[in-house]
C-alpha atoms as a PDB file:
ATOM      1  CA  UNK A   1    -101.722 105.460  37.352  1.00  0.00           C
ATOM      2  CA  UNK A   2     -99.252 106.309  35.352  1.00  0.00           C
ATOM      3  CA  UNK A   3     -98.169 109.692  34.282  1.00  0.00           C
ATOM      4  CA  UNK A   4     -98.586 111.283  31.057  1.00  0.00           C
ATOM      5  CA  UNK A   5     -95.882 113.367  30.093  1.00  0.00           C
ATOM      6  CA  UNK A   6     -96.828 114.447  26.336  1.00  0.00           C
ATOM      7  CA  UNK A   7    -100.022 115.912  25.237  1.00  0.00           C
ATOM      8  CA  UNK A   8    -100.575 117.149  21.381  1.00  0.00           C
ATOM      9  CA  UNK A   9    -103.599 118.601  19.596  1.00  0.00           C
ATOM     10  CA  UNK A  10    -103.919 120.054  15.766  1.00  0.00           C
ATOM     11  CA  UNK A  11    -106.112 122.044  13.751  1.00  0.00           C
ATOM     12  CA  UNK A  12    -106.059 123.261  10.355  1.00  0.00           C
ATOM     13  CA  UNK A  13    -106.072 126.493   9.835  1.00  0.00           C
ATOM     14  CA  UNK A  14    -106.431 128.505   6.303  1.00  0.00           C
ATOM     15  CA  UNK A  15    -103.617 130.637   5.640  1.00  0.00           C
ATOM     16  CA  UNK A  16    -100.187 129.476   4.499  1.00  0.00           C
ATOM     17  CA  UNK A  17     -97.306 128.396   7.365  1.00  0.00           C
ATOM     18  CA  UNK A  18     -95.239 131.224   7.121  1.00  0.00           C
ATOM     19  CA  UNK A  19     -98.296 133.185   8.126  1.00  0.00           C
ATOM     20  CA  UNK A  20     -99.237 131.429  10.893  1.00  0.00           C
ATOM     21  CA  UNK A  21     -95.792 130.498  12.029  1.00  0.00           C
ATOM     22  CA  UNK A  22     -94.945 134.885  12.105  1.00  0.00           C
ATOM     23  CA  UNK A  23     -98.180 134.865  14.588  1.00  0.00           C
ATOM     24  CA  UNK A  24     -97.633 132.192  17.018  1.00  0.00           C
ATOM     25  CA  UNK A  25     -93.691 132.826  17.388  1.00  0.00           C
ATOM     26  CA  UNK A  26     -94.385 136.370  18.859  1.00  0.00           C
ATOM     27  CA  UNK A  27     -94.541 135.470  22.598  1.00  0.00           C
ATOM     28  CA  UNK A  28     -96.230 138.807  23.550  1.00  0.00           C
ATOM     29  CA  UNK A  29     -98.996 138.026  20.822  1.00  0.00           C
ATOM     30  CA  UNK A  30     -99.760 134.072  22.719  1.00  0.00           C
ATOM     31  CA  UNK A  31    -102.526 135.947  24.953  1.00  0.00           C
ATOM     32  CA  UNK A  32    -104.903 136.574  21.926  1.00  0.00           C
ATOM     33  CA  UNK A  33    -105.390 133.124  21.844  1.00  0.00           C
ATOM     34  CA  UNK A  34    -104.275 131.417  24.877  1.00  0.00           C
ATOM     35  CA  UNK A  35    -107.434 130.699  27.887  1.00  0.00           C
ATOM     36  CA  UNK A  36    -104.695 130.754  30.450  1.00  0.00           C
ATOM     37  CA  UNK A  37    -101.370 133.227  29.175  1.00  0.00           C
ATOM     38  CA  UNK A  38    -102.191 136.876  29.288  1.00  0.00           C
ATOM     39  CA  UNK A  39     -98.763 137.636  26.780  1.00  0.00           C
ATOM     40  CA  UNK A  40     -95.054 138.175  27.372  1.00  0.00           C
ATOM     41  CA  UNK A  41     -93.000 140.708  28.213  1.00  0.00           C
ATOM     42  CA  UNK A  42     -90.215 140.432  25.657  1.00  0.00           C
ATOM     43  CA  UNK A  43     -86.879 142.370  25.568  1.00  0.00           C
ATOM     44  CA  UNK A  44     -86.802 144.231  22.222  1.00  0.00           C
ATOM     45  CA  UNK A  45     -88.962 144.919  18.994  1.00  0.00           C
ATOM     46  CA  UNK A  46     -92.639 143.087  18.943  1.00  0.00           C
ATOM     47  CA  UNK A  47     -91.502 140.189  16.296  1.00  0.00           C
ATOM     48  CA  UNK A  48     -90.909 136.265  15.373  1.00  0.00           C
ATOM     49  CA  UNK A  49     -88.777 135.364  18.315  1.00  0.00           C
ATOM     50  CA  UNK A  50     -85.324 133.771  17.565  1.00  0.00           C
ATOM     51  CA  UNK A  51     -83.695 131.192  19.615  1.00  0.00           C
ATOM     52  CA  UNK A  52     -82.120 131.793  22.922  1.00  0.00           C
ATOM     53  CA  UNK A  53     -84.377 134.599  22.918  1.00  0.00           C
ATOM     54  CA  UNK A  54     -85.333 134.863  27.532  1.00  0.00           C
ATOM     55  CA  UNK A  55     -88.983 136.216  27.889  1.00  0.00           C
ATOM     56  CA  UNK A  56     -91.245 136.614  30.749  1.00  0.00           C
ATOM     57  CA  UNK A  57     -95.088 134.880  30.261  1.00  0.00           C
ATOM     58  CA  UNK A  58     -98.053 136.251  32.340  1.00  0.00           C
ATOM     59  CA  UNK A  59    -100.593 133.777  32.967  1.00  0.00           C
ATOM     60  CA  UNK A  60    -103.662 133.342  35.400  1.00  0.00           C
ATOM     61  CA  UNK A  61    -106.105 130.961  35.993  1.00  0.00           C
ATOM     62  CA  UNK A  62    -109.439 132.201  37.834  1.00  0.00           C
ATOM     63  CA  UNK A  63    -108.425 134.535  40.365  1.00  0.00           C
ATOM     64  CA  UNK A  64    -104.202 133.188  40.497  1.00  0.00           C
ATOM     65  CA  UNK A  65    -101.564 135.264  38.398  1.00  0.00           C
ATOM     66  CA  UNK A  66     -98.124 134.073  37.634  1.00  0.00           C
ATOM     67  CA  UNK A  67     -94.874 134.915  35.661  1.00  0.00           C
ATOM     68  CA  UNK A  68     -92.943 132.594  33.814  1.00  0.00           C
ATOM     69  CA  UNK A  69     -89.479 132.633  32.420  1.00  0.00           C
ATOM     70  CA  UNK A  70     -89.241 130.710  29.509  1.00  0.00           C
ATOM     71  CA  UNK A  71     -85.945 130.428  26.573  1.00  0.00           C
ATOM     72  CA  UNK A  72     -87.046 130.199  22.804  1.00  0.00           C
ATOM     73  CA  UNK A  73     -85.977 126.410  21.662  1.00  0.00           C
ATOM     74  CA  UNK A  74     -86.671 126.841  18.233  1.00  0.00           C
ATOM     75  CA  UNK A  75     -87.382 129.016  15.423  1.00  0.00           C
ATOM     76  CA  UNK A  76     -87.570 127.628  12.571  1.00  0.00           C
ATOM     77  CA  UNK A  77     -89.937 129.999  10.405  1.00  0.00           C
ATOM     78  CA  UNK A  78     -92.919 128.449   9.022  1.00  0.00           C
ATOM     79  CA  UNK A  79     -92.299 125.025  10.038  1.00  0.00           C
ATOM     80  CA  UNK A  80     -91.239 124.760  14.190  1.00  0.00           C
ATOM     81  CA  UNK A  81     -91.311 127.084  17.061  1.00  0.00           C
ATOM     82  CA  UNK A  82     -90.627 125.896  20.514  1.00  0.00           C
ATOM     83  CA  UNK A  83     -89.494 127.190  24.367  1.00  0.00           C
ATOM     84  CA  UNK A  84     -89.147 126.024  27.849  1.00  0.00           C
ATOM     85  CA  UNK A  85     -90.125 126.904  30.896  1.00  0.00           C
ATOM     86  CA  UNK A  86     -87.353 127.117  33.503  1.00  0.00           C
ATOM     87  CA  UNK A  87     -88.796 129.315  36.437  1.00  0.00           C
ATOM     88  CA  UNK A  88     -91.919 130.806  38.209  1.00  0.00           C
ATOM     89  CA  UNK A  89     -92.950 133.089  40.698  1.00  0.00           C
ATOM     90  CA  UNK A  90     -95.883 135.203  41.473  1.00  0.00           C
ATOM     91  CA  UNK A  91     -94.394 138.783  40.206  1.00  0.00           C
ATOM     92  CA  UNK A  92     -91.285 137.647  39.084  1.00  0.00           C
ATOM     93  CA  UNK A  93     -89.745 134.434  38.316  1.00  0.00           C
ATOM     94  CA  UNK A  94     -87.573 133.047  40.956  1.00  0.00           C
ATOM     95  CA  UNK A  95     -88.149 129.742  41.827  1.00  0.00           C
ATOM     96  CA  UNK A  96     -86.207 127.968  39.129  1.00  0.00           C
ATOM     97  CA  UNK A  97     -86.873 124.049  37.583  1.00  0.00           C
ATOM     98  CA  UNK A  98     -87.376 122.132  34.556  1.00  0.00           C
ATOM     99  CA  UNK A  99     -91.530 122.989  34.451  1.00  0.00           C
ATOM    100  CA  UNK A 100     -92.270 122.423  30.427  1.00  0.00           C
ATOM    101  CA  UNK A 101     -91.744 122.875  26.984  1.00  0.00           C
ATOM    102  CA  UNK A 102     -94.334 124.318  24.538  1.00  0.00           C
ATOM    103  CA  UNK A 103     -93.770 123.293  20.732  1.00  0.00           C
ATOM    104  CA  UNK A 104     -95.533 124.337  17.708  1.00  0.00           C
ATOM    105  CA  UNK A 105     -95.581 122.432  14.922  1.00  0.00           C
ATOM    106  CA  UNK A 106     -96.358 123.911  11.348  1.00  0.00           C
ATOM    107  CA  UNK A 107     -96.964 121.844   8.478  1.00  0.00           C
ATOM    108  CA  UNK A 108     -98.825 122.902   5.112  1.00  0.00           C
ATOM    109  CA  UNK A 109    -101.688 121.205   3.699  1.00  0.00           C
ATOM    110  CA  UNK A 110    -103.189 121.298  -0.423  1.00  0.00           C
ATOM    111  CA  UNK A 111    -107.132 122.351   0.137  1.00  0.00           C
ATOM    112  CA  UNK A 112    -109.607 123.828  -2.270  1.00  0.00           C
ATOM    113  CA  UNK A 113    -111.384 125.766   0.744  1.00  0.00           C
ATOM    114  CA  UNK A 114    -108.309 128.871   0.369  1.00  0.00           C
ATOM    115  CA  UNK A 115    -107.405 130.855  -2.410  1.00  0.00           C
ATOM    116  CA  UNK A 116    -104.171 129.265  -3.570  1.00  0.00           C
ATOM    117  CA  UNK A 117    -104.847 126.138  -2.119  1.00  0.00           C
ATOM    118  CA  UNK A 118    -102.795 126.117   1.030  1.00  0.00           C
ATOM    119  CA  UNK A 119    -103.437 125.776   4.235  1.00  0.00           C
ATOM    120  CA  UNK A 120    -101.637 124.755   7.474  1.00  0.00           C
ATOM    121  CA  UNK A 121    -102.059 121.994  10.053  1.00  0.00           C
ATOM    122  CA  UNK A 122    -101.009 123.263  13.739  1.00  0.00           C
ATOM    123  CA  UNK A 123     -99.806 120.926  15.748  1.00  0.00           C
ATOM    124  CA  UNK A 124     -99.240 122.407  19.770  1.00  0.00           C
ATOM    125  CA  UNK A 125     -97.342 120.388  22.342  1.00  0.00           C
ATOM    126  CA  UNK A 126     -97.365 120.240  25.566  1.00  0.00           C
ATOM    127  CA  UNK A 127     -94.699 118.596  27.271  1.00  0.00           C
ATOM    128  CA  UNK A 128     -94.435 118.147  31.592  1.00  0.00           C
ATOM    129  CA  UNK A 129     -90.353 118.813  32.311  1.00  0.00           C
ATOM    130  CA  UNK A 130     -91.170 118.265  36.484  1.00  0.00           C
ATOM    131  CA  UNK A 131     -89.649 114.865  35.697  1.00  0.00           C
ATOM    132  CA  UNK A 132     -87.746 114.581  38.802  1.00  0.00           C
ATOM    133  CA  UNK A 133     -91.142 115.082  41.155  1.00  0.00           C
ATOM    134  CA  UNK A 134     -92.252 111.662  42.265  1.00  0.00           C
ATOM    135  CA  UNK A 135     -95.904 110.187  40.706  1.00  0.00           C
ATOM    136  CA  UNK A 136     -97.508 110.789  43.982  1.00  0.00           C
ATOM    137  CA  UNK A 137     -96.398 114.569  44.124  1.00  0.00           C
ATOM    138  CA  UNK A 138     -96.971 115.743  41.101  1.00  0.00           C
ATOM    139  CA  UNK A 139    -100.511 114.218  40.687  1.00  0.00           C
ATOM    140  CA  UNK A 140    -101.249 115.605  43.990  1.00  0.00           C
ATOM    141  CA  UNK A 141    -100.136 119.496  43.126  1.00  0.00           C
ATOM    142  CA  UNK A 142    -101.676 118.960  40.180  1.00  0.00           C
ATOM    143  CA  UNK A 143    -105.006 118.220  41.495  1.00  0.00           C
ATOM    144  CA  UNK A 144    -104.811 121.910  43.401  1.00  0.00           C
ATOM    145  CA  UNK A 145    -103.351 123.715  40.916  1.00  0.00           C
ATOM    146  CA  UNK A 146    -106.172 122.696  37.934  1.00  0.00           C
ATOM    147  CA  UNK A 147    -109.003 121.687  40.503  1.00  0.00           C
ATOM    148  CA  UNK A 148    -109.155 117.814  40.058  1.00  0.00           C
ATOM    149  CA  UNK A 149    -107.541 117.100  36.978  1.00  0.00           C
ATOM    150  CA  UNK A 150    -103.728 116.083  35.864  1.00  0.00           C
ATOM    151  CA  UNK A 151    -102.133 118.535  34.108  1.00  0.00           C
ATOM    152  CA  UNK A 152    -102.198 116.343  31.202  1.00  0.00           C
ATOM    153  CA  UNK A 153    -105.880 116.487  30.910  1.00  0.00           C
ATOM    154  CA  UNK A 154    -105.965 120.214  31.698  1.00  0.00           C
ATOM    155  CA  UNK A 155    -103.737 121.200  29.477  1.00  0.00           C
ATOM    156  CA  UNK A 156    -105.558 118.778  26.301  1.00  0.00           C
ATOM    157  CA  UNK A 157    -108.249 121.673  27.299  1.00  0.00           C
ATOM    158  CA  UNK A 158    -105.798 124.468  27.223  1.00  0.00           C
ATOM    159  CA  UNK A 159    -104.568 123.797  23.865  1.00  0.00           C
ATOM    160  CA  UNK A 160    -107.683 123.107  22.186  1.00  0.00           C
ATOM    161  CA  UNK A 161    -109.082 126.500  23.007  1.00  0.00           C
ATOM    162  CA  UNK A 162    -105.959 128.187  22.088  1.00  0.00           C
ATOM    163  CA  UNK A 163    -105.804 126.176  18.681  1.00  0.00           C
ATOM    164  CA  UNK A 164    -109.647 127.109  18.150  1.00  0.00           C
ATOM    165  CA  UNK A 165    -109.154 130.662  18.996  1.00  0.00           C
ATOM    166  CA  UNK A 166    -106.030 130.654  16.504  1.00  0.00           C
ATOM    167  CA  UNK A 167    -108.162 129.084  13.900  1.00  0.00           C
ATOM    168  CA  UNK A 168    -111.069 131.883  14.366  1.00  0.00           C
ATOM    169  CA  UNK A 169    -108.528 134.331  14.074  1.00  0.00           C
ATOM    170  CA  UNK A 170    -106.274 133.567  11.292  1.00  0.00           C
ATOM    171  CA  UNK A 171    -108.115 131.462   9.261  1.00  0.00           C
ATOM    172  CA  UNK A 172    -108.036 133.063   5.559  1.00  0.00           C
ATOM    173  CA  UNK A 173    -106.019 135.893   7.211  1.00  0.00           C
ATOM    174  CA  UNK A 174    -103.372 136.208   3.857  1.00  0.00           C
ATOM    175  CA  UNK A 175    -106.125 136.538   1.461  1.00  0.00           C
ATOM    176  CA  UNK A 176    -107.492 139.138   3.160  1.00  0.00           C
END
């Protein structure tokens, strides 16, 4: 079977892209919506992250916790914000490897249902980096790690929740 390496959902959501874009680039803010990131520890002030900006992710699935270090990609306000992961470790971040990239797209859409007419499709990406593990390996860790499924398929389910938790959240946010 071959591996999928790529995995991208979208959702609409009602509030202009600079609004949603000054949510989703504040990493310590991704655990309001994320089913699997509890937030980031982030050196500095609590706001849109700029790139080459280092933070720490805390994650957990069921019972498991983990850190992540990850480097901002891209920040470009109200259209693209993106980072990579690049090491992991229980407490702290030390085993270090290509694991993935997240990417948010941002891109504004004419509707009636908003005052002013705007809203904004979200587009999140996931994208596997572990491109030097062999087929075999990484399908097999994967299995453990998400109980049975590819991380492909997990994370489809990942993102979807996040993007429908986003959407419950900020939809209609700047007119209120």
């Amino acid at each position: 079977m071959t591996r999928t390496f790529t995995v991208s959902r979208s959702t609409v959501v009602q509030a202009p892209p600079s609004a949603v874009y000054e949510q989703v680039s504040r990493p310590a803010q991704m655990g309001r919506w994320s089913p699997e990131n509890l937030g980031a520890t982030v050196p500095g002030a609590d706001e849109p992250a700029r790139v080459g900006l280092v933070f720490d992710g805390h994650n957990k699935r069921g019972a498991f916790r983990w850190t992540t270090r990850c480097t901002v990609t891209a920040a470009d306000p109200g259209r693209r914000f993106a980072f990579r992961v690049h090491a992991i470790g229980l407490k702290r971040p030390r085993l270090r490897a290509p694991i993935a990239t997240w990417e948010y797209r941002f891109e504004e859409e004419h509707t009636d249902d908003v005052a002013g007419g705007v809203a904004t499709r979200v587009t999140e990406t996931w994208t596997d980096d572990r491109r030097a593990w062999p087929d075999f390996v990484a399908g097999a860790f994967d299995r453990i790690a998400t109980r049975g499924h590819t991380f492909a398929v997990f994370q489809v389910g990942n993102i979807d929740r996040t993007l429908s938790n986003l959407k419950r959240e900020l939809d209609g946010a700047s007119s209120r």
